[in-house]
PDB file of N, CA and C in Angstrom:
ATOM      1  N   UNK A   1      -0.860 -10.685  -5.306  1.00  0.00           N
ATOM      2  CA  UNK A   1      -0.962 -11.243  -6.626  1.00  0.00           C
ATOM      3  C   UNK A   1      -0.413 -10.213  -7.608  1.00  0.00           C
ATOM      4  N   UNK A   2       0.391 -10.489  -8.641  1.00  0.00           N
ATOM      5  CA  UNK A   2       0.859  -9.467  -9.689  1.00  0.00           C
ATOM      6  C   UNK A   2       0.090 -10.422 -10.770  1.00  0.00           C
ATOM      7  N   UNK A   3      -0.295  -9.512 -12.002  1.00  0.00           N
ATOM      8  CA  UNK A   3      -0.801  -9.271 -12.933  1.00  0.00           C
ATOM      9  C   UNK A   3      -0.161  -8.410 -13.807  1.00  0.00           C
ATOM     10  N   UNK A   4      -0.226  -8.692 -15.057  1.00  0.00           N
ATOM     11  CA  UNK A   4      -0.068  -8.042 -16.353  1.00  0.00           C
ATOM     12  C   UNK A   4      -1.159  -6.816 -16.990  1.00  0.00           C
ATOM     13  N   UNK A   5      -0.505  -5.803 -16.985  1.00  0.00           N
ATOM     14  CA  UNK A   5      -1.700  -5.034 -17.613  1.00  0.00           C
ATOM     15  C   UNK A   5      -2.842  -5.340 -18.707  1.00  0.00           C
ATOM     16  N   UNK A   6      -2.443  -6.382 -19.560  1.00  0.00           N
ATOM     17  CA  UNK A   6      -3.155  -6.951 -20.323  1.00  0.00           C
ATOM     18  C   UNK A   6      -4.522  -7.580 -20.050  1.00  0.00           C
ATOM     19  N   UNK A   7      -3.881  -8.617 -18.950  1.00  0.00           N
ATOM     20  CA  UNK A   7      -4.521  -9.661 -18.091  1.00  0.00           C
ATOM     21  C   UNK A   7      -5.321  -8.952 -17.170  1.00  0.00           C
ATOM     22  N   UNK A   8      -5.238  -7.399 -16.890  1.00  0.00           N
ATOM     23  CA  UNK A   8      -6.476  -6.499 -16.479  1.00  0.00           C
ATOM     24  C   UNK A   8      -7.159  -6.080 -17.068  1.00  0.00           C
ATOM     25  N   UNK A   9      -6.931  -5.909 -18.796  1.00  0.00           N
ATOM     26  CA  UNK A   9      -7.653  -5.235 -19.502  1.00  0.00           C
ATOM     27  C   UNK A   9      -8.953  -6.523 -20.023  1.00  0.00           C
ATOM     28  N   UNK A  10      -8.426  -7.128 -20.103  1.00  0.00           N
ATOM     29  CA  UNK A  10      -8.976  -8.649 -20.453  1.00  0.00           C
ATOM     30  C   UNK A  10     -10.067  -9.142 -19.457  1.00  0.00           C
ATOM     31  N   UNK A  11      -9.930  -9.407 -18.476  1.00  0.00           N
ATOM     32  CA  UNK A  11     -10.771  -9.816 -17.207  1.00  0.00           C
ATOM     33  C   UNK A  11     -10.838  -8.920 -15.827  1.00  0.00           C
ATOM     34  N   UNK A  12     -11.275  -7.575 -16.050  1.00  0.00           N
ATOM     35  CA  UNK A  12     -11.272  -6.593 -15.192  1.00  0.00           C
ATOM     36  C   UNK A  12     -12.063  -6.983 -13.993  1.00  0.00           C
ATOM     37  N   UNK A  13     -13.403  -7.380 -14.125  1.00  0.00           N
ATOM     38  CA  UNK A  13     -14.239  -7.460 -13.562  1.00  0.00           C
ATOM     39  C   UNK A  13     -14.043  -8.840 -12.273  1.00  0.00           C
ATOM     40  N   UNK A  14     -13.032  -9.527 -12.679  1.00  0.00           N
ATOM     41  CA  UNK A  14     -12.488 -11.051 -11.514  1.00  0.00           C
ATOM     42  C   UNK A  14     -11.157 -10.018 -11.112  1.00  0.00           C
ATOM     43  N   UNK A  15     -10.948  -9.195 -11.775  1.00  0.00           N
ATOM     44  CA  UNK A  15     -10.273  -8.629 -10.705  1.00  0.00           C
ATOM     45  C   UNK A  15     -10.430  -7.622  -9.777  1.00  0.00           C
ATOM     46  N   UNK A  16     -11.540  -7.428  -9.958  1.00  0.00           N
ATOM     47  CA  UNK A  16     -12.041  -6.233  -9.267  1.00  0.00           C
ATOM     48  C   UNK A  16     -12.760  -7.065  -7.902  1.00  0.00           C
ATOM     49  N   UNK A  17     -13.269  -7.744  -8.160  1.00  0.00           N
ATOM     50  CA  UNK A  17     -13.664  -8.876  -6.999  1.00  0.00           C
ATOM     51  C   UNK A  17     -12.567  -9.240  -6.078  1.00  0.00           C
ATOM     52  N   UNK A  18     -11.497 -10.032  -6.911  1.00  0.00           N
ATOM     53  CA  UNK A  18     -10.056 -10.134  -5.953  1.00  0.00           C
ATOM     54  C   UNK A  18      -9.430  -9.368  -5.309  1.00  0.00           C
ATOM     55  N   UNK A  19      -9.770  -8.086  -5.687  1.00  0.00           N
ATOM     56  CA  UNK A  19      -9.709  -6.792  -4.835  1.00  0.00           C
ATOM     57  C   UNK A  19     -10.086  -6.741  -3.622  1.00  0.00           C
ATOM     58  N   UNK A  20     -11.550  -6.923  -3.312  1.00  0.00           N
ATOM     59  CA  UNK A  20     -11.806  -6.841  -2.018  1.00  0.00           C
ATOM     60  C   UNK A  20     -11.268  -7.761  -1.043  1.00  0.00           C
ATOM     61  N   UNK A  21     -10.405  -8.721  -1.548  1.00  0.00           N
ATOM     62  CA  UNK A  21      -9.807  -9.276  -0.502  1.00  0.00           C
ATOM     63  C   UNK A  21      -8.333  -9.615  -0.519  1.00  0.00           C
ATOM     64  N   UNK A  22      -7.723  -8.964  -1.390  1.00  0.00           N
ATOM     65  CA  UNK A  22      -6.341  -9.411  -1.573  1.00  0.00           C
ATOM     66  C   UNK A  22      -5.750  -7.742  -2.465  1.00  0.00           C
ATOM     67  N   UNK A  23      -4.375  -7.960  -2.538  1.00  0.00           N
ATOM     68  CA  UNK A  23      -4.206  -6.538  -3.096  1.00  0.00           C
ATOM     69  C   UNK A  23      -3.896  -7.005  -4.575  1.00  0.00           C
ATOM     70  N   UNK A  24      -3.892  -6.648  -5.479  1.00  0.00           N
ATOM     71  CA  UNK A  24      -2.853  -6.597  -7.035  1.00  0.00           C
ATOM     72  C   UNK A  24      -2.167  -5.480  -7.789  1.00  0.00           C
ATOM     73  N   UNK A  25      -0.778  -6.543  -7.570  1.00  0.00           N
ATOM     74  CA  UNK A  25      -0.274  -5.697  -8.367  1.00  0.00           C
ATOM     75  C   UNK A  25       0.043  -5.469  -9.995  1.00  0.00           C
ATOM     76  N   UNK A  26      -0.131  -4.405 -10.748  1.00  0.00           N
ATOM     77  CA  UNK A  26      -0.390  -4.574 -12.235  1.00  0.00           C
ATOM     78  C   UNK A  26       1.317  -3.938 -12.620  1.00  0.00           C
ATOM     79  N   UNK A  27       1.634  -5.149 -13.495  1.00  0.00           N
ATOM     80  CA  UNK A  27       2.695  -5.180 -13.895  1.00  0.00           C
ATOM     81  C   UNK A  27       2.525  -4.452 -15.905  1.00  0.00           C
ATOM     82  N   UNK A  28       3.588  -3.701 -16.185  1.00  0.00           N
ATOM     83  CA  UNK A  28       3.838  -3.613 -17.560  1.00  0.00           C
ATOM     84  C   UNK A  28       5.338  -3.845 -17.947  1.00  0.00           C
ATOM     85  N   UNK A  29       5.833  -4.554 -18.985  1.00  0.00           N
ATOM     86  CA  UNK A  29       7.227  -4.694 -19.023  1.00  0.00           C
ATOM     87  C   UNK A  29       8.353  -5.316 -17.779  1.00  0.00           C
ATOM     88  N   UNK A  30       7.571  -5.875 -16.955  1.00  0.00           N
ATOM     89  CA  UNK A  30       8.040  -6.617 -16.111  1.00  0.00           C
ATOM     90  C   UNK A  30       8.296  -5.712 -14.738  1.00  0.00           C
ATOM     91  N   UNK A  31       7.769  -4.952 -14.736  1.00  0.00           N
ATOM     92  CA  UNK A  31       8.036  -3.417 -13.598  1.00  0.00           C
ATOM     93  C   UNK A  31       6.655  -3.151 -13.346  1.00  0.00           C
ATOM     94  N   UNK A  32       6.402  -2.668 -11.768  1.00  0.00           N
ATOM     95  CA  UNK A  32       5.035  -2.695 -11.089  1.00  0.00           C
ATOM     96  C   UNK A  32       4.873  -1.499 -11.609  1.00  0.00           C
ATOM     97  N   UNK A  33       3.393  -1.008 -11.865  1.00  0.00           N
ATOM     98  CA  UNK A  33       3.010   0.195 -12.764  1.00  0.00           C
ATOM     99  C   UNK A  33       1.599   0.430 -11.361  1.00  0.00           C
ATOM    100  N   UNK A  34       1.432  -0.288 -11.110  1.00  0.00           N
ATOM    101  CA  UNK A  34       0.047   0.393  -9.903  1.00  0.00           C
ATOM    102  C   UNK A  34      -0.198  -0.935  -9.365  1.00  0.00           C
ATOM    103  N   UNK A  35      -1.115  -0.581  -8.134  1.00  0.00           N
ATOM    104  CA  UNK A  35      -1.906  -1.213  -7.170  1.00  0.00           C
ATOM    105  C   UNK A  35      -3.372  -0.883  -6.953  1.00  0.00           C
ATOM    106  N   UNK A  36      -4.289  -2.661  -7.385  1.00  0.00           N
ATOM    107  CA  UNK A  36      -5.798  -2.260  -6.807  1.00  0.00           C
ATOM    108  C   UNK A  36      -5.506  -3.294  -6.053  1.00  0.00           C
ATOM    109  N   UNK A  37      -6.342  -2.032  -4.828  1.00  0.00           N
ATOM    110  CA  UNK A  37      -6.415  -2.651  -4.105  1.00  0.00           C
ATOM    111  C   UNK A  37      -8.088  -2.148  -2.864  1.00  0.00           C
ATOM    112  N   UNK A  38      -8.392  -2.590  -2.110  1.00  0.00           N
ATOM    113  CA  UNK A  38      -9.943  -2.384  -1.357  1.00  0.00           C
ATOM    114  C   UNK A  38      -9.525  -1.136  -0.723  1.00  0.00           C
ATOM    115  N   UNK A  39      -9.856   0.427  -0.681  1.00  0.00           N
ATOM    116  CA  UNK A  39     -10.158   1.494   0.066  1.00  0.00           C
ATOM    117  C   UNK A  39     -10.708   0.861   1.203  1.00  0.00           C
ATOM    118  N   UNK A  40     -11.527  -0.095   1.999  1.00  0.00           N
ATOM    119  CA  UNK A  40     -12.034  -0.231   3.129  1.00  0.00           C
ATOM    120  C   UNK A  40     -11.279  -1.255   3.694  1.00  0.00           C
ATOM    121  N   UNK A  41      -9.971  -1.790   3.249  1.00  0.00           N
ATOM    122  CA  UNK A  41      -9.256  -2.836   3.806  1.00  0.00           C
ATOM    123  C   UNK A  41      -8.886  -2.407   5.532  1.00  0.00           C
ATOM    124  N   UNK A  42      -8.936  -3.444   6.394  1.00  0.00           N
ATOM    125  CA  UNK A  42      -8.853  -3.561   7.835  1.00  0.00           C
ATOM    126  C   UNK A  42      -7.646  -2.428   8.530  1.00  0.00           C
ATOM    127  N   UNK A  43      -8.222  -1.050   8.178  1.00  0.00           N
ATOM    128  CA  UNK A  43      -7.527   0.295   9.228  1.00  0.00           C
ATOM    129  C   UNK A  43      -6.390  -0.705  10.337  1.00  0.00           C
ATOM    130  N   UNK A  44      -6.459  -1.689  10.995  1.00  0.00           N
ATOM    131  CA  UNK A  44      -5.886  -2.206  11.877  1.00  0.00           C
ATOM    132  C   UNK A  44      -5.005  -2.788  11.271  1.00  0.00           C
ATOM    133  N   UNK A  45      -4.654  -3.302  10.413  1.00  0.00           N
ATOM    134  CA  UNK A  45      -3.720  -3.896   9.970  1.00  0.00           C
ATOM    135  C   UNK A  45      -2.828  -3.042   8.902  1.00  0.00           C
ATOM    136  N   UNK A  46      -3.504  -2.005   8.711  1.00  0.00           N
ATOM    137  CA  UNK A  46      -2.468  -0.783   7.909  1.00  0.00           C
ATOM    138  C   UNK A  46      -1.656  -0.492   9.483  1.00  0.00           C
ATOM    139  N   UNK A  47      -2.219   0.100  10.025  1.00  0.00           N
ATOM    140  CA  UNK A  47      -1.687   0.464  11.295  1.00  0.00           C
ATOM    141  C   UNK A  47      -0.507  -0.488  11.877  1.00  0.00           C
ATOM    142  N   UNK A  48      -0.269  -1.632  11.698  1.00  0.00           N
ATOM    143  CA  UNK A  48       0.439  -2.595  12.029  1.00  0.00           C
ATOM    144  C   UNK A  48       1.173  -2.967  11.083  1.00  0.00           C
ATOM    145  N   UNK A  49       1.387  -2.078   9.823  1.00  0.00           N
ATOM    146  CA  UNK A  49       2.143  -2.337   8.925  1.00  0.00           C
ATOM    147  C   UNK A  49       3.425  -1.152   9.228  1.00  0.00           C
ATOM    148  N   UNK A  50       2.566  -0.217   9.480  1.00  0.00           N
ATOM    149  CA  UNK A  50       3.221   1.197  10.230  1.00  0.00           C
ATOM    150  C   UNK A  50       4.298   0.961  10.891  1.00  0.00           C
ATOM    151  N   UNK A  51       3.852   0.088  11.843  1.00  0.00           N
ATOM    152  CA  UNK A  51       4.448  -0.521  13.140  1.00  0.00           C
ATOM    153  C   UNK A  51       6.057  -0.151  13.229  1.00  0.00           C
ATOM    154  N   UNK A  52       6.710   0.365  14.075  1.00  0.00           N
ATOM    155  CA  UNK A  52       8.260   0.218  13.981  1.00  0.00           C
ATOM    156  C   UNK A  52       8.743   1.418  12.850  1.00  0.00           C
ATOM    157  N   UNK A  53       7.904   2.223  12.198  1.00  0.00           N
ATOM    158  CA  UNK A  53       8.575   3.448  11.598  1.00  0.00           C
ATOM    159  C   UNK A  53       9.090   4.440  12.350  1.00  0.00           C
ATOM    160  N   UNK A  54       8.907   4.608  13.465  1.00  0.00           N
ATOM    161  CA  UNK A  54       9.233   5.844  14.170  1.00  0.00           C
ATOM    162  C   UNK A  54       9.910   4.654  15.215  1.00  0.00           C
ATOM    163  N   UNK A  55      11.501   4.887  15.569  1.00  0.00           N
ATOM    164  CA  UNK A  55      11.867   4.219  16.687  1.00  0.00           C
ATOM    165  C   UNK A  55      11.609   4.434  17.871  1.00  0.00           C
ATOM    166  N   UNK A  56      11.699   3.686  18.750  1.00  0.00           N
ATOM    167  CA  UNK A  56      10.359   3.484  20.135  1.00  0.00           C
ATOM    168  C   UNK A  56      11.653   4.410  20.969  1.00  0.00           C
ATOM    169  N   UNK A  57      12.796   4.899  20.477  1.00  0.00           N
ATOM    170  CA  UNK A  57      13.510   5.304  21.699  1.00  0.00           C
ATOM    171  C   UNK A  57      13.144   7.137  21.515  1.00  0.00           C
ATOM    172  N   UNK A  58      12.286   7.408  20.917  1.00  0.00           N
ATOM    173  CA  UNK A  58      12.532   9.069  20.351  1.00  0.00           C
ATOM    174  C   UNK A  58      11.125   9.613  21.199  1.00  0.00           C
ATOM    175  N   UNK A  59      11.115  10.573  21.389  1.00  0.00           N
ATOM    176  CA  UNK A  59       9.465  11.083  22.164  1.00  0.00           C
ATOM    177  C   UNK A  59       9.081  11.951  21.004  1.00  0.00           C
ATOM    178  N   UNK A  60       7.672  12.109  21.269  1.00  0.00           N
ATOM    179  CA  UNK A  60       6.848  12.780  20.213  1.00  0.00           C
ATOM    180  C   UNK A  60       7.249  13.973  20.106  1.00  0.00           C
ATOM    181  N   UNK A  61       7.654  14.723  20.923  1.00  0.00           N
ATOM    182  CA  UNK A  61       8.093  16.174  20.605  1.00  0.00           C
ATOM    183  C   UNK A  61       9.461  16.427  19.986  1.00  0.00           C
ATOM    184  N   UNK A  62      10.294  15.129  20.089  1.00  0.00           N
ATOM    185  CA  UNK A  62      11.884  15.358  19.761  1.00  0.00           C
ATOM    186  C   UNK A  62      11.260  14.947  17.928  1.00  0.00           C
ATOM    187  N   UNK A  63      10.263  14.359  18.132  1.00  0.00           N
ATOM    188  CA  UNK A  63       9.865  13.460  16.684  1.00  0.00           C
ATOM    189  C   UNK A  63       9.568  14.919  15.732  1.00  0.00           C
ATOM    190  N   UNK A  64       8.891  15.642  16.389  1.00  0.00           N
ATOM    191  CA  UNK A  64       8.190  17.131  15.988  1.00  0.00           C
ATOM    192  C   UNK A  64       9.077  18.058  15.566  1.00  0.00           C
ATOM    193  N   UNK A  65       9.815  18.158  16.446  1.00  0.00           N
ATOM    194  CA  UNK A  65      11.276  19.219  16.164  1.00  0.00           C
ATOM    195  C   UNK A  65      11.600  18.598  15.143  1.00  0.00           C
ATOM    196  N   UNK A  66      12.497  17.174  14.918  1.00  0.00           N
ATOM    197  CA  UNK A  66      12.959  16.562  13.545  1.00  0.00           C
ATOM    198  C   UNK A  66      12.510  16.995  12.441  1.00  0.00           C
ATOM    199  N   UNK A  67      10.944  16.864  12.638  1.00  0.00           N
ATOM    200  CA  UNK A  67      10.282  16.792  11.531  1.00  0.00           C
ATOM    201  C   UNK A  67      10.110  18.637  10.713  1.00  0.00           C
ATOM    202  N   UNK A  68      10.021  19.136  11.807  1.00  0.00           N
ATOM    203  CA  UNK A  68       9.905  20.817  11.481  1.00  0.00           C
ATOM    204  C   UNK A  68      11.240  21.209  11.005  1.00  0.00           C
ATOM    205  N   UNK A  69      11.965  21.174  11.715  1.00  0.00           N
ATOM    206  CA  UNK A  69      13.825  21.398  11.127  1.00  0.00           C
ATOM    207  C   UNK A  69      13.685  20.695   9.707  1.00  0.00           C
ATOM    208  N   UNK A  70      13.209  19.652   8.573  1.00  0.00           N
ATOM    209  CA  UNK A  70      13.383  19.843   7.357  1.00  0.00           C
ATOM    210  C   UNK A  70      12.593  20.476   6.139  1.00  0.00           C
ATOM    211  N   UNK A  71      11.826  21.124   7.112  1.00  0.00           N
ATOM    212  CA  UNK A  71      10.803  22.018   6.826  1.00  0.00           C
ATOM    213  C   UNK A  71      11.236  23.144   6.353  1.00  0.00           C
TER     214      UNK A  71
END
């Protein structure tokens, strides 16, 4: 759901409810300015959002080196 910063300042409290089950995003000037959203939302499904960031052909240690070399 996007929202207007206004339209948060106005009815905070229905959105703070819609929170726990959906995310929002707060718009100013037509450009996303933040996200409320639930701290306890389903760990499993962040995880599955993850999904496919690291390509399945690389091993964890070649992943490690990568990552240290821009270090």
């Amino acid at each position: 759901m996007s929202i207007t910063a206004t339209e948060l300042k106005l009815n905070l409290g229905k959105y703070l409810q819609l929170a726990e089950s959906e995310d929002i995003f707060i718009t100013r000037n037509g450009k996303v300015v933040a996200k409320l959203s639930n701290p306890n939302a389903d760990r499993v499904e962040m995880a599955k959002s993850l999904l496919g960031v690291i390509p399945a052909d690389i091993t964890l240690e070649e992943s490690r080196t990568e990552r240290t070399a821009k270090l």
